[in-house]
PDB file of N, CA and C in Angstrom:
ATOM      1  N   UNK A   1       0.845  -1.180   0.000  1.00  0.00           N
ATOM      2  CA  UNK A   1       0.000   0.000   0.000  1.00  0.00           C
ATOM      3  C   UNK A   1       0.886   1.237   0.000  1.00  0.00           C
ATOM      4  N   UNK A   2       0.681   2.301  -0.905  1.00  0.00           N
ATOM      5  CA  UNK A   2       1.722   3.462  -0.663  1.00  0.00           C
ATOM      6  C   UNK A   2       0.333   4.481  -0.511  1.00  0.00           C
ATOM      7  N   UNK A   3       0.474   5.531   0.457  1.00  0.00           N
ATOM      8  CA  UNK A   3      -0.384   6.649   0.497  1.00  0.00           C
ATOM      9  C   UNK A   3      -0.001   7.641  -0.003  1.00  0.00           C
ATOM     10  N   UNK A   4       1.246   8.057  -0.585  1.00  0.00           N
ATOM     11  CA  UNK A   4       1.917   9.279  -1.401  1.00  0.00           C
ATOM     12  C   UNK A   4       1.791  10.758  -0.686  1.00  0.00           C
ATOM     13  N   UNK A   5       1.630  10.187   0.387  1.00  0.00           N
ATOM     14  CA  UNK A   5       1.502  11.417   1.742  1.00  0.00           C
ATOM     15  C   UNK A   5       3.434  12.027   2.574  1.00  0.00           C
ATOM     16  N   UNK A   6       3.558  12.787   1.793  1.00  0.00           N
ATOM     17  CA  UNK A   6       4.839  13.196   2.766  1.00  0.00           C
ATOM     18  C   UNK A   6       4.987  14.104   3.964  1.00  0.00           C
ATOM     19  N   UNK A   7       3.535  14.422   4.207  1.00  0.00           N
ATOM     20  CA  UNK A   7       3.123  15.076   5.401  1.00  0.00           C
ATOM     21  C   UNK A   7       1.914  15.584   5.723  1.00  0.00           C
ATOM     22  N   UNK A   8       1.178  15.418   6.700  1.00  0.00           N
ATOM     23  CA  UNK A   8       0.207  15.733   7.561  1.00  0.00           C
ATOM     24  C   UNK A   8      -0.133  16.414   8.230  1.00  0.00           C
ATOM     25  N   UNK A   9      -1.168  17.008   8.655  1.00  0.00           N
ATOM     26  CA  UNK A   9      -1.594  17.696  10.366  1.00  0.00           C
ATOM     27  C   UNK A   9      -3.160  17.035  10.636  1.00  0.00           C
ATOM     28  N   UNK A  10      -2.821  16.396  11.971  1.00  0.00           N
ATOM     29  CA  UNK A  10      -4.290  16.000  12.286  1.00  0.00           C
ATOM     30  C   UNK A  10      -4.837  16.859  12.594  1.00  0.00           C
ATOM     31  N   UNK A  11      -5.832  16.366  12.621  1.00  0.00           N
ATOM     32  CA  UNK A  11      -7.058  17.338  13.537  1.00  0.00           C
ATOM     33  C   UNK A  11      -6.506  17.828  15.158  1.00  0.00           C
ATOM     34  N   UNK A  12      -7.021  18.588  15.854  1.00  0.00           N
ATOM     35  CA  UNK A  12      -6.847  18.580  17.139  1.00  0.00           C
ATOM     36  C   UNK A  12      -8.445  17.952  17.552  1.00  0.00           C
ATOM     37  N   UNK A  13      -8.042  16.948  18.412  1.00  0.00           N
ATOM     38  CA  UNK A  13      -9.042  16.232  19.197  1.00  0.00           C
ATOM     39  C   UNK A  13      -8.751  14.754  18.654  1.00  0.00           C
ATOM     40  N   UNK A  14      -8.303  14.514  17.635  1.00  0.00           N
ATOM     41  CA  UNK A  14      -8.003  13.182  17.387  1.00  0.00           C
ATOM     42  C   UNK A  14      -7.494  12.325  18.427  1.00  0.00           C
ATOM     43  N   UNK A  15      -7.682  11.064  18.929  1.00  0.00           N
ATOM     44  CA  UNK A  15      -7.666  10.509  19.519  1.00  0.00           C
ATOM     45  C   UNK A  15      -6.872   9.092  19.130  1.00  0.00           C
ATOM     46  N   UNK A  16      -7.091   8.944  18.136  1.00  0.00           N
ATOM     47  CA  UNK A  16      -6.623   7.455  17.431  1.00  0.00           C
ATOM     48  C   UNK A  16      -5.649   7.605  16.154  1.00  0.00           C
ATOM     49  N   UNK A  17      -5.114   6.538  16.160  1.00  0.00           N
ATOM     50  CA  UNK A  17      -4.618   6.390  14.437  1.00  0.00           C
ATOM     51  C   UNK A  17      -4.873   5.221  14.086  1.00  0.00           C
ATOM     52  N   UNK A  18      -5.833   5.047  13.545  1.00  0.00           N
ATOM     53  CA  UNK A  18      -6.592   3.871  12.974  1.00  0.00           C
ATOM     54  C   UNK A  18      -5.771   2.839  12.524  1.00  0.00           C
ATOM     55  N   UNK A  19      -6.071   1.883  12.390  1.00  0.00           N
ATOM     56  CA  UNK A  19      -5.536   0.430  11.726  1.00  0.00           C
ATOM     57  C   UNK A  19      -4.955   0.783  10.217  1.00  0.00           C
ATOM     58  N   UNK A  20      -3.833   0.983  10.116  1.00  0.00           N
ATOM     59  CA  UNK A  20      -3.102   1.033   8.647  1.00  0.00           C
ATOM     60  C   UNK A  20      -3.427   2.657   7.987  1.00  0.00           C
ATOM     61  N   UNK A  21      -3.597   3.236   9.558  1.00  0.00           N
ATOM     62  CA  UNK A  21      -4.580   4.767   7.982  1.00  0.00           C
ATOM     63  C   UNK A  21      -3.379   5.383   7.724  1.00  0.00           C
ATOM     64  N   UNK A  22      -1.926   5.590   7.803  1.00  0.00           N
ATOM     65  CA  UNK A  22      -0.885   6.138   7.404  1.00  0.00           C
ATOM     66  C   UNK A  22       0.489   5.476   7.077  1.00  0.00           C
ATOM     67  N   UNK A  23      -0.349   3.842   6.481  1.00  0.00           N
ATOM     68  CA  UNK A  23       0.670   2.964   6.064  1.00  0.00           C
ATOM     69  C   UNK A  23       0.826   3.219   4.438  1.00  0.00           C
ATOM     70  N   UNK A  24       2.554   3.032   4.474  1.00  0.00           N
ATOM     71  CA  UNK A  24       3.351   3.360   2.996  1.00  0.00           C
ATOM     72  C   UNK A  24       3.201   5.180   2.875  1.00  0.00           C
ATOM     73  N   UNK A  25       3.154   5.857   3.619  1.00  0.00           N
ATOM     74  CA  UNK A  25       3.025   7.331   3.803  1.00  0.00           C
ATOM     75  C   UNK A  25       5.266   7.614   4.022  1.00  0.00           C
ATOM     76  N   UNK A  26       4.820   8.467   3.028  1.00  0.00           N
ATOM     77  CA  UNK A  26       6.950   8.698   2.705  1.00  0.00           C
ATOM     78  C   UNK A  26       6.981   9.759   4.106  1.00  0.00           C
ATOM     79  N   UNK A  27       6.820   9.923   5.282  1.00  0.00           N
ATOM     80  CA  UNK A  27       7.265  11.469   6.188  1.00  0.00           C
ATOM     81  C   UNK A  27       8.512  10.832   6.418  1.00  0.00           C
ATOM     82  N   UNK A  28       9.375  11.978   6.352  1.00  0.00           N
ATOM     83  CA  UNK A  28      11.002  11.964   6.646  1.00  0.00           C
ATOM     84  C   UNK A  28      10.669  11.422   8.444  1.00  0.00           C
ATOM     85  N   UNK A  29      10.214  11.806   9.067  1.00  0.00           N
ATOM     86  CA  UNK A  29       9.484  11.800  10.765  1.00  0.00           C
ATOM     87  C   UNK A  29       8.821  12.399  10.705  1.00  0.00           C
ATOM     88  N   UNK A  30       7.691  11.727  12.097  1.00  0.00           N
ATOM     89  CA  UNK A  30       6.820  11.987  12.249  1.00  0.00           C
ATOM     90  C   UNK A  30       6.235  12.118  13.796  1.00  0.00           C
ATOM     91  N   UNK A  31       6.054  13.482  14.403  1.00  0.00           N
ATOM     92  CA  UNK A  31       5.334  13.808  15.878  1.00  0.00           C
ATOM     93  C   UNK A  31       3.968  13.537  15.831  1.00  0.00           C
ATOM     94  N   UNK A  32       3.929  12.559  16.926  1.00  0.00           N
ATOM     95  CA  UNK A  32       2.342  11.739  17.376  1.00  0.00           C
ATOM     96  C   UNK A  32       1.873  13.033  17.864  1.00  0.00           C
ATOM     97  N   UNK A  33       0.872  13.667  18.061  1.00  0.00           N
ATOM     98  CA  UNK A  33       0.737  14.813  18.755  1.00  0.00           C
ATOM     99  C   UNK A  33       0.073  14.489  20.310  1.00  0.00           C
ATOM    100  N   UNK A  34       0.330  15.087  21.015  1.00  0.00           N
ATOM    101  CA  UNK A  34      -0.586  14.698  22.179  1.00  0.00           C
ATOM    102  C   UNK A  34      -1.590  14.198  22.063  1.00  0.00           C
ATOM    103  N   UNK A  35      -2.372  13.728  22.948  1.00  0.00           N
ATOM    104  CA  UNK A  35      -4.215  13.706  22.825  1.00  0.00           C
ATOM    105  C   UNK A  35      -4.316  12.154  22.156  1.00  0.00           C
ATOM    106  N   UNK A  36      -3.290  11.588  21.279  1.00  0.00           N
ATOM    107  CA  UNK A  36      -3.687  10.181  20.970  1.00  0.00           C
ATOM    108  C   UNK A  36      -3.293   9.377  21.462  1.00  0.00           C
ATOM    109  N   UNK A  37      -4.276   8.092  21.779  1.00  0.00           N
ATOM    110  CA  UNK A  37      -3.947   7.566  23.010  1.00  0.00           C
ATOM    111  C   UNK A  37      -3.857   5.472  22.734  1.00  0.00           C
ATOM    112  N   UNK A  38      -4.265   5.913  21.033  1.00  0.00           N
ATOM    113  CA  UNK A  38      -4.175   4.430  20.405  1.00  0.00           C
ATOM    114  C   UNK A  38      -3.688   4.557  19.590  1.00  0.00           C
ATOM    115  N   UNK A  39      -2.571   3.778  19.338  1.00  0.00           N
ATOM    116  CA  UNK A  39      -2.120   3.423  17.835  1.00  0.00           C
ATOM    117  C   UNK A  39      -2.241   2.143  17.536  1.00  0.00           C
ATOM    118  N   UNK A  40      -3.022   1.732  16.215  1.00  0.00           N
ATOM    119  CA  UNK A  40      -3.461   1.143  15.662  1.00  0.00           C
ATOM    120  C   UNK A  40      -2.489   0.198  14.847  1.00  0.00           C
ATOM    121  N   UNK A  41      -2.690  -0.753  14.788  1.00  0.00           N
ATOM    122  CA  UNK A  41      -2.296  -1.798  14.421  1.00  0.00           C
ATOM    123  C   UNK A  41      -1.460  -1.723  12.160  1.00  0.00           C
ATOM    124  N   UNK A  42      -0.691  -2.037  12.193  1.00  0.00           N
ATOM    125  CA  UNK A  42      -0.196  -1.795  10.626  1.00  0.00           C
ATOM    126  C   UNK A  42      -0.350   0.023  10.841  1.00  0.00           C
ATOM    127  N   UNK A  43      -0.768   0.999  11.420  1.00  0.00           N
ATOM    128  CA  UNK A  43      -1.122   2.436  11.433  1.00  0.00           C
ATOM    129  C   UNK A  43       0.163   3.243  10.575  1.00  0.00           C
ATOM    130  N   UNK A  44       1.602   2.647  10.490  1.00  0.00           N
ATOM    131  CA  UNK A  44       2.981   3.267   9.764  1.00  0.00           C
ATOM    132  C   UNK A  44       3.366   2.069   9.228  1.00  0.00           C
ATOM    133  N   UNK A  45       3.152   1.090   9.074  1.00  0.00           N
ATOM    134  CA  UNK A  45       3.815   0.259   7.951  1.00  0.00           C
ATOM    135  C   UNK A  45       3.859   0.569   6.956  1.00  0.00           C
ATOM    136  N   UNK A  46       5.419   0.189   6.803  1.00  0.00           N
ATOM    137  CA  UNK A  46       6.611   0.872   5.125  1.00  0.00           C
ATOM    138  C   UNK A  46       6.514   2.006   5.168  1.00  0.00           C
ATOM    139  N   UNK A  47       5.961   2.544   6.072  1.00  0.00           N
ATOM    140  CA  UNK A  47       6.434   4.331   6.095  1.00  0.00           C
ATOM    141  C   UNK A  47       7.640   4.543   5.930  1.00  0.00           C
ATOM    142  N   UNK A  48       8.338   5.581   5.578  1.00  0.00           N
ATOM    143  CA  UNK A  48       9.737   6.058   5.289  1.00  0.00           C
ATOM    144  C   UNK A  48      10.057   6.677   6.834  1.00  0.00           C
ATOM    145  N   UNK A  49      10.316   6.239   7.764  1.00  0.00           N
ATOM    146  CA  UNK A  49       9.795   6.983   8.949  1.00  0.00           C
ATOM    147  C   UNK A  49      12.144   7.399   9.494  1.00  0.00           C
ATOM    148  N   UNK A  50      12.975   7.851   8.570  1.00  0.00           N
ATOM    149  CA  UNK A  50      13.604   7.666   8.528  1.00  0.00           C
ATOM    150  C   UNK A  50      14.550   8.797   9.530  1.00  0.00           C
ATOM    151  N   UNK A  51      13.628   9.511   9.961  1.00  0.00           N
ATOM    152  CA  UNK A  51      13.697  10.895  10.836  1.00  0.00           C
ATOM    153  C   UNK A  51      13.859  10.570  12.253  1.00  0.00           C
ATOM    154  N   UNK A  52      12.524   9.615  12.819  1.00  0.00           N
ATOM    155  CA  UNK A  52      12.287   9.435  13.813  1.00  0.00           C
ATOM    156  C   UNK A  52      10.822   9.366  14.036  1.00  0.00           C
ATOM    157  N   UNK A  53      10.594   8.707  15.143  1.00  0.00           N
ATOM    158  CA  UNK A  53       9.122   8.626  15.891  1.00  0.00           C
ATOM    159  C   UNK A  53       9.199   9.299  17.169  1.00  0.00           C
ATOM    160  N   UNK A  54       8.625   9.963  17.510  1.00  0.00           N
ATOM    161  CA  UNK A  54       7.604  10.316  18.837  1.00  0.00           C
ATOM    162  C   UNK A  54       6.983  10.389  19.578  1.00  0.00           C
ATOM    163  N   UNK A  55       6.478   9.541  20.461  1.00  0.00           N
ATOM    164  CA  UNK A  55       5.510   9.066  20.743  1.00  0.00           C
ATOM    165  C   UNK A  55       5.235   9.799  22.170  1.00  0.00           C
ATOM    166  N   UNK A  56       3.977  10.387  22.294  1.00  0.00           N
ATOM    167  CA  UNK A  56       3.641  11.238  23.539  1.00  0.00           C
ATOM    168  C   UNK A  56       3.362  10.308  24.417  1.00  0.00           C
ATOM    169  N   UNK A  57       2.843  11.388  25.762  1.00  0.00           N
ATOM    170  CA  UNK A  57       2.764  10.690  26.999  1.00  0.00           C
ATOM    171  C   UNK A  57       1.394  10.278  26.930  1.00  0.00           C
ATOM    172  N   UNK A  58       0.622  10.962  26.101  1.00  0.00           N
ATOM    173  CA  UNK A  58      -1.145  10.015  26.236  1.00  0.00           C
ATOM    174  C   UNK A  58      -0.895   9.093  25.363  1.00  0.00           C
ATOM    175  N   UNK A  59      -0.313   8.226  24.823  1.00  0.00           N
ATOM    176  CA  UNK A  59      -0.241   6.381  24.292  1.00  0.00           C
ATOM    177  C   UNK A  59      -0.398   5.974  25.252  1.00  0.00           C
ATOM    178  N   UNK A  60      -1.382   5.196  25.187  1.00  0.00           N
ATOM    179  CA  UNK A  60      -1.591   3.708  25.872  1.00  0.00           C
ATOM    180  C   UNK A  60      -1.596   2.247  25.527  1.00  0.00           C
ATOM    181  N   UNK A  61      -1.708   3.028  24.070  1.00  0.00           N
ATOM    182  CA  UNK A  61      -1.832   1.244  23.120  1.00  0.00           C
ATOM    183  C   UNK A  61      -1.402   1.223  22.002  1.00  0.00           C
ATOM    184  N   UNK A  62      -0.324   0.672  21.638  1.00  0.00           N
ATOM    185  CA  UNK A  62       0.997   0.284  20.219  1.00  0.00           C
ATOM    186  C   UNK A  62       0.265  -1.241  19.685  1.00  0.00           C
ATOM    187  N   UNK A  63      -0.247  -0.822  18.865  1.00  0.00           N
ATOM    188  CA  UNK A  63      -0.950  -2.238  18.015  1.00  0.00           C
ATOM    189  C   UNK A  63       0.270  -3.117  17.328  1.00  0.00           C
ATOM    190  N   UNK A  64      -0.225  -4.324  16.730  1.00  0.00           N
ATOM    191  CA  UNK A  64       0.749  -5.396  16.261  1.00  0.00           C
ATOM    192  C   UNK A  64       0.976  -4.817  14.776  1.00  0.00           C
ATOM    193  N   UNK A  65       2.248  -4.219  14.588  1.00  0.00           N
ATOM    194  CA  UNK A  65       2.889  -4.013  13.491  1.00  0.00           C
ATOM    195  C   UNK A  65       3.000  -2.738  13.713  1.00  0.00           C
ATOM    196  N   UNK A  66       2.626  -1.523  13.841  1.00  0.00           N
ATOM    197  CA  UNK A  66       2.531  -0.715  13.795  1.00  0.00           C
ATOM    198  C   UNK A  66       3.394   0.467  13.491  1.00  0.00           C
ATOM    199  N   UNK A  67       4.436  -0.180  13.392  1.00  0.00           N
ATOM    200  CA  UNK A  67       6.047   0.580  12.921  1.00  0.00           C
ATOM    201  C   UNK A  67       6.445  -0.276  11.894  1.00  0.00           C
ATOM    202  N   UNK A  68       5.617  -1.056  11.809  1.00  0.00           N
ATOM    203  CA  UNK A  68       6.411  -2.573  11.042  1.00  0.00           C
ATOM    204  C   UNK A  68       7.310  -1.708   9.570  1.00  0.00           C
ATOM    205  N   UNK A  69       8.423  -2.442   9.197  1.00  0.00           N
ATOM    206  CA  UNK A  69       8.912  -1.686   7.969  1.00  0.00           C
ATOM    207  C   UNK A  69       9.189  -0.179   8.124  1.00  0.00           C
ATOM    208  N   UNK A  70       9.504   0.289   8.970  1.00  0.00           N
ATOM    209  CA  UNK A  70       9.149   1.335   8.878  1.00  0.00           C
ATOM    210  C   UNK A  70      10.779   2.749   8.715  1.00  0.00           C
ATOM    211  N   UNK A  71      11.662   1.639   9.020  1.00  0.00           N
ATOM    212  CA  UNK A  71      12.726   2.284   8.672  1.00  0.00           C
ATOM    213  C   UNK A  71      13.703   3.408   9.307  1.00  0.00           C
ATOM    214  N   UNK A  72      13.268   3.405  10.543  1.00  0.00           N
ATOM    215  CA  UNK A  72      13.879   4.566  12.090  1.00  0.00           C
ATOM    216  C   UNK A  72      14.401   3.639  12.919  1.00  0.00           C
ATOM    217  N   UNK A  73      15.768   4.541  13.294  1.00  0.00           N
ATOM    218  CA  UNK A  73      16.957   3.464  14.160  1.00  0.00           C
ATOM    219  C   UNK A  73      16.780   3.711  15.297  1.00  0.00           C
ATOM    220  N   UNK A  74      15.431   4.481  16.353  1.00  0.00           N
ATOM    221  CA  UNK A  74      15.396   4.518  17.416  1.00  0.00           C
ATOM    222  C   UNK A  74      14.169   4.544  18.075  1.00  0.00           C
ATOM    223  N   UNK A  75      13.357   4.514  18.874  1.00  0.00           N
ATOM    224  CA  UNK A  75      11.915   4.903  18.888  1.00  0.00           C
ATOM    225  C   UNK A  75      11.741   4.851  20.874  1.00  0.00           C
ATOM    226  N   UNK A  76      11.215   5.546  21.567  1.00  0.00           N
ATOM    227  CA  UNK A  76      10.906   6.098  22.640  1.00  0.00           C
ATOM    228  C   UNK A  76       9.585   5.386  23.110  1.00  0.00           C
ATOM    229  N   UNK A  77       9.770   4.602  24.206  1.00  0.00           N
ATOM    230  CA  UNK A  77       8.282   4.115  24.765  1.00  0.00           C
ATOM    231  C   UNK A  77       8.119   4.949  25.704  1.00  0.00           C
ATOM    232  N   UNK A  78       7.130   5.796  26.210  1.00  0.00           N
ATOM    233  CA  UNK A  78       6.463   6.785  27.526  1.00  0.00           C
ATOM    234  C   UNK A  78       6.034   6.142  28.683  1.00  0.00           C
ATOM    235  N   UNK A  79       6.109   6.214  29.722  1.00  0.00           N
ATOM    236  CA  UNK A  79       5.184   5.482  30.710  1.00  0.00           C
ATOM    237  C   UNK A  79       4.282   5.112  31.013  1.00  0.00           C
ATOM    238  N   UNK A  80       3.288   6.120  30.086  1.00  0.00           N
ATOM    239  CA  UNK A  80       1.708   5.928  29.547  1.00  0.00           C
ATOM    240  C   UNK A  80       1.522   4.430  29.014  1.00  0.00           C
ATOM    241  N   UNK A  81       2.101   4.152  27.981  1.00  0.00           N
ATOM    242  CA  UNK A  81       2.197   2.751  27.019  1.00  0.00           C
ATOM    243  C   UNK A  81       1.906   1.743  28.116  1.00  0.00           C
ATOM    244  N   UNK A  82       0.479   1.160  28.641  1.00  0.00           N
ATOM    245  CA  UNK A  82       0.283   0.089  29.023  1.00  0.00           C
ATOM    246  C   UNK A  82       0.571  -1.498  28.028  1.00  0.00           C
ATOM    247  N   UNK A  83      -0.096  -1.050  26.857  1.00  0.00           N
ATOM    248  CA  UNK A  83      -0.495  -2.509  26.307  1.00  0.00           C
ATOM    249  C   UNK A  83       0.785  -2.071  24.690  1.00  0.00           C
ATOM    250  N   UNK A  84       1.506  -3.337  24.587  1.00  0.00           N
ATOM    251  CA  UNK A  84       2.070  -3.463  23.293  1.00  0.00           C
ATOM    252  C   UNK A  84       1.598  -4.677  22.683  1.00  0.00           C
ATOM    253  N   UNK A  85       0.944  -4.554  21.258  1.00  0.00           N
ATOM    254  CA  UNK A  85       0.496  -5.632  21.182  1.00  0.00           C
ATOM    255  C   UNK A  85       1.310  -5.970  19.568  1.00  0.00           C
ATOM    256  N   UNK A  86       1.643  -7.585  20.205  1.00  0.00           N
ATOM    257  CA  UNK A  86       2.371  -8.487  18.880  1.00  0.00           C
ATOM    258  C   UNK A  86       3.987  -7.670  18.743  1.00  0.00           C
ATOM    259  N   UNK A  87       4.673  -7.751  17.812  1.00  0.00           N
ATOM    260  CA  UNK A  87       5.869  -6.641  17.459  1.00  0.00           C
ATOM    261  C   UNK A  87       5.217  -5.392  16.809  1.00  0.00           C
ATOM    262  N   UNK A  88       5.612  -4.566  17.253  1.00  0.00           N
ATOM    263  CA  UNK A  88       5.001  -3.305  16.384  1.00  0.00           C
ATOM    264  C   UNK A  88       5.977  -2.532  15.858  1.00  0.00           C
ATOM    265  N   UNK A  89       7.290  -3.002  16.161  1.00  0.00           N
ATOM    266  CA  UNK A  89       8.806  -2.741  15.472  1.00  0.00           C
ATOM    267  C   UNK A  89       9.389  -3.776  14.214  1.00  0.00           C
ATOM    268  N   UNK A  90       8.288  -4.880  14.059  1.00  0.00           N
ATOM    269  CA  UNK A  90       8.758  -5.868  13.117  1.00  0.00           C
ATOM    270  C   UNK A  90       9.510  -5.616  12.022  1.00  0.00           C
ATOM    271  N   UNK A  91      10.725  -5.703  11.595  1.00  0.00           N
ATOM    272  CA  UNK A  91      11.471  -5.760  10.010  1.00  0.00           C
ATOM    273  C   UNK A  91      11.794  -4.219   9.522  1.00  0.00           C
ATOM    274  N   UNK A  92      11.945  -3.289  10.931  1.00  0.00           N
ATOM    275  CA  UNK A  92      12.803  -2.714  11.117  1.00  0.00           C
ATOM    276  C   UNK A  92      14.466  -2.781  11.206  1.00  0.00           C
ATOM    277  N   UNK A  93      14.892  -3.406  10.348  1.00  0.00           N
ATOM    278  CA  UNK A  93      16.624  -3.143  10.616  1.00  0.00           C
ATOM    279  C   UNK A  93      17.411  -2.126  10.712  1.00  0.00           C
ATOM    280  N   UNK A  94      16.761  -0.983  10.447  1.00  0.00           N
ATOM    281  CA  UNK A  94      17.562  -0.349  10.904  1.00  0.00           C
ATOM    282  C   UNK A  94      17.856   0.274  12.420  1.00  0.00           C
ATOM    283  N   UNK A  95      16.789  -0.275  13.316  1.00  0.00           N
ATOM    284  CA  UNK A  95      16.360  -0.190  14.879  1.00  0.00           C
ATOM    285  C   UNK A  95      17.454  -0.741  15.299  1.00  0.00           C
ATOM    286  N   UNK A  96      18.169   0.572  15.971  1.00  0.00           N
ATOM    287  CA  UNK A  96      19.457   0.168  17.313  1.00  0.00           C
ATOM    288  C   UNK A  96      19.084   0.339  18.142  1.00  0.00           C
ATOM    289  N   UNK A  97      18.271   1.020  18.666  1.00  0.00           N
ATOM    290  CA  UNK A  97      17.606   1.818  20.014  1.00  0.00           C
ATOM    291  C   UNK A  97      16.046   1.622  20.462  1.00  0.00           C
ATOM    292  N   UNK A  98      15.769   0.892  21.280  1.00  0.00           N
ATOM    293  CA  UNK A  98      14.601   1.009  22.273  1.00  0.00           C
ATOM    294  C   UNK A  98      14.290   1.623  23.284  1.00  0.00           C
ATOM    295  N   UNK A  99      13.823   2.736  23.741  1.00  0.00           N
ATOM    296  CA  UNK A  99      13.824   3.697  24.784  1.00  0.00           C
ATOM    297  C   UNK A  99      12.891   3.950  25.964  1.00  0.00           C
ATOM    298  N   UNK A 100      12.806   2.934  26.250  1.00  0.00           N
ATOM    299  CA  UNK A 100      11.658   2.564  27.694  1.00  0.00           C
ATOM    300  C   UNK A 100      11.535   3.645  28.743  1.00  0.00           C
ATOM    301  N   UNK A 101      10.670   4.424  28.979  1.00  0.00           N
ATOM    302  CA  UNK A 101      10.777   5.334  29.915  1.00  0.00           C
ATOM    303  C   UNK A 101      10.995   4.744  31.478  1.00  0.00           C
ATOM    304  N   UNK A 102      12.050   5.425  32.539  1.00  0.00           N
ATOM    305  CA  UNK A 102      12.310   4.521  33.434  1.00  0.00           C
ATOM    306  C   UNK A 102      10.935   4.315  34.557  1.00  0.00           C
ATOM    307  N   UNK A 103      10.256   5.625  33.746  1.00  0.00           N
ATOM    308  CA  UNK A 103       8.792   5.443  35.337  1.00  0.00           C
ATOM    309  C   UNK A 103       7.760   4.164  34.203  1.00  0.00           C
ATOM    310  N   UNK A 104       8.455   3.472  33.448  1.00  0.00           N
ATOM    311  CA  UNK A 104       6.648   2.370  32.919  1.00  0.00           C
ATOM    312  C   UNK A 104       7.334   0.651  33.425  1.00  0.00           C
ATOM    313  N   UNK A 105       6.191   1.280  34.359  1.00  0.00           N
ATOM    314  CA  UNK A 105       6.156  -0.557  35.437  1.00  0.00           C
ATOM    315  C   UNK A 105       5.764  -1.276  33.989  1.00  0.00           C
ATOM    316  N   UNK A 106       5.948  -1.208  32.979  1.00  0.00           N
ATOM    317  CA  UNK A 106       5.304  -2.677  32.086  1.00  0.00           C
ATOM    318  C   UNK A 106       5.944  -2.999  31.534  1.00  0.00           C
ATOM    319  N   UNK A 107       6.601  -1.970  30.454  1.00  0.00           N
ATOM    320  CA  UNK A 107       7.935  -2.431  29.928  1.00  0.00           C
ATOM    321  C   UNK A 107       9.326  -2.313  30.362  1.00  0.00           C
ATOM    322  N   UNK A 108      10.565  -2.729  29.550  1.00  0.00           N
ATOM    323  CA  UNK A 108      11.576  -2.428  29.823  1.00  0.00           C
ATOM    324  C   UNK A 108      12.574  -3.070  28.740  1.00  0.00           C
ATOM    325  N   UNK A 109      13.640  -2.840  28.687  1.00  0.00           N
ATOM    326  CA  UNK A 109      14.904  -3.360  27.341  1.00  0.00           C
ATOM    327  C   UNK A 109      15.911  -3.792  27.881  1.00  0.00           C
ATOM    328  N   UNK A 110      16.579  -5.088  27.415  1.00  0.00           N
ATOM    329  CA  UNK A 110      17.227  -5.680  28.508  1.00  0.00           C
ATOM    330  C   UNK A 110      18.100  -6.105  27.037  1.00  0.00           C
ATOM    331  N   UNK A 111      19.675  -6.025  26.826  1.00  0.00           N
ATOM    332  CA  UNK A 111      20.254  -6.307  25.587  1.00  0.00           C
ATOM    333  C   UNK A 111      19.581  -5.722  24.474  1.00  0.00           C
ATOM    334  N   UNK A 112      19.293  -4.631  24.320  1.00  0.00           N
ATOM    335  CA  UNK A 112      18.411  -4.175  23.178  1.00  0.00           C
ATOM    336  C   UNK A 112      16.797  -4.975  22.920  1.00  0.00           C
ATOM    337  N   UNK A 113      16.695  -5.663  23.650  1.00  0.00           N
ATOM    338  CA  UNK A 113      14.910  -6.086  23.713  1.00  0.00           C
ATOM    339  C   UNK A 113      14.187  -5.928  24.323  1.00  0.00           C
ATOM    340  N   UNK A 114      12.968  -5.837  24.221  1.00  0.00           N
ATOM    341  CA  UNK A 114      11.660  -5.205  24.423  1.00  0.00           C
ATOM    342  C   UNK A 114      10.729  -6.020  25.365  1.00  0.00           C
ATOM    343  N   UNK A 115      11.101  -6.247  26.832  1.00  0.00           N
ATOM    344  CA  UNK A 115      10.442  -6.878  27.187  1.00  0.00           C
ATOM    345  C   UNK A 115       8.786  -6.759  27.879  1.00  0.00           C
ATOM    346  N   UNK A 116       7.925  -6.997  28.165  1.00  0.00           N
ATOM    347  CA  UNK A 116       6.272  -7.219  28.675  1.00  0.00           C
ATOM    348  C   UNK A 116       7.092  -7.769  30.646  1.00  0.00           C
ATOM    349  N   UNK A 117       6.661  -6.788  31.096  1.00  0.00           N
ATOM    350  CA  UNK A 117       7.120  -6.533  32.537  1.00  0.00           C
ATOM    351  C   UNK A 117       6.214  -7.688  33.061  1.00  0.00           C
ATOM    352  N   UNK A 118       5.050  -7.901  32.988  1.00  0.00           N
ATOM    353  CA  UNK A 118       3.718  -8.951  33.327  1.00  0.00           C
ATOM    354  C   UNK A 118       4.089  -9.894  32.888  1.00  0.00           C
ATOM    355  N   UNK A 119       5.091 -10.451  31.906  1.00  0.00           N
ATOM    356  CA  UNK A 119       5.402 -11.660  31.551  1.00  0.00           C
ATOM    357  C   UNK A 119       6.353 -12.106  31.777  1.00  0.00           C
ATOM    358  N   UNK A 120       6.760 -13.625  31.745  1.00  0.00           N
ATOM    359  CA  UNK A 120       7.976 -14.411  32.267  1.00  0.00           C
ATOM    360  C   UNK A 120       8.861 -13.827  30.534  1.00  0.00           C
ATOM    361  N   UNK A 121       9.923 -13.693  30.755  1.00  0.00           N
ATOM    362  CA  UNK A 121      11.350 -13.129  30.172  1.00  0.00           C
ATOM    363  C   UNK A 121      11.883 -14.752  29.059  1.00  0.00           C
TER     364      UNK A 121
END
């Protein structure tokens, strides 16, 4: 899927980024803006996301794939981020960096991986 989108402005009040709605979209990077509090599943797959990601402190939910392909060597989890669901960094190679905020009891990166704090390691 390519969206031929090299840049955006949401709405203010948006809340979500839907399932795949800014997958194959070329942004050099891209700032989540405050106020959204789901990201949706495939939502940046094959994005050119080659700038960087952002991710604010209202995330609560990183769907399965959701960076997938997406081509950024670092990406920031917030303390907000309760639920990660499936890989949402999948077939990213160029990802050196996982950035777990130190106040989120859920996650954490241990050798460069991404671990679920609620689950056995």
């Amino acid at each position: 899927m390519y969206c031929g989108l090299s840049e955006i402005s949401l709405p203010a009040g948006l809340t979500e980024i839907s399932d795949q709605m800014l997958s194959g979209c070329n942004f050099s990077s891209f700032d989540i803006p405050y106020g959204i509090t789901r990201i949706g599943a495939g939502a940046f797959v094959g994005c050119n996301l080659s700038g960087g990601v952002t991710i604010p402190d209202s995330v609560t939910y990183i769907g399965r794939n959701a960076f997938a392909m997406s081509g950024f060597e670092s990406i920031g989890i917030p303390d907000s981020v309760t639920v990660i669901d499936g890989n949402p960094f999948t077939s990213n190679v160029e990802l050196a960096a996982i950035d777990v905020s130190s106040n989120n009891p859920n996650f954490s990166v241990v050798d460069g991986l991404l671990y679920n704090d609620m689950e056995n390691r």
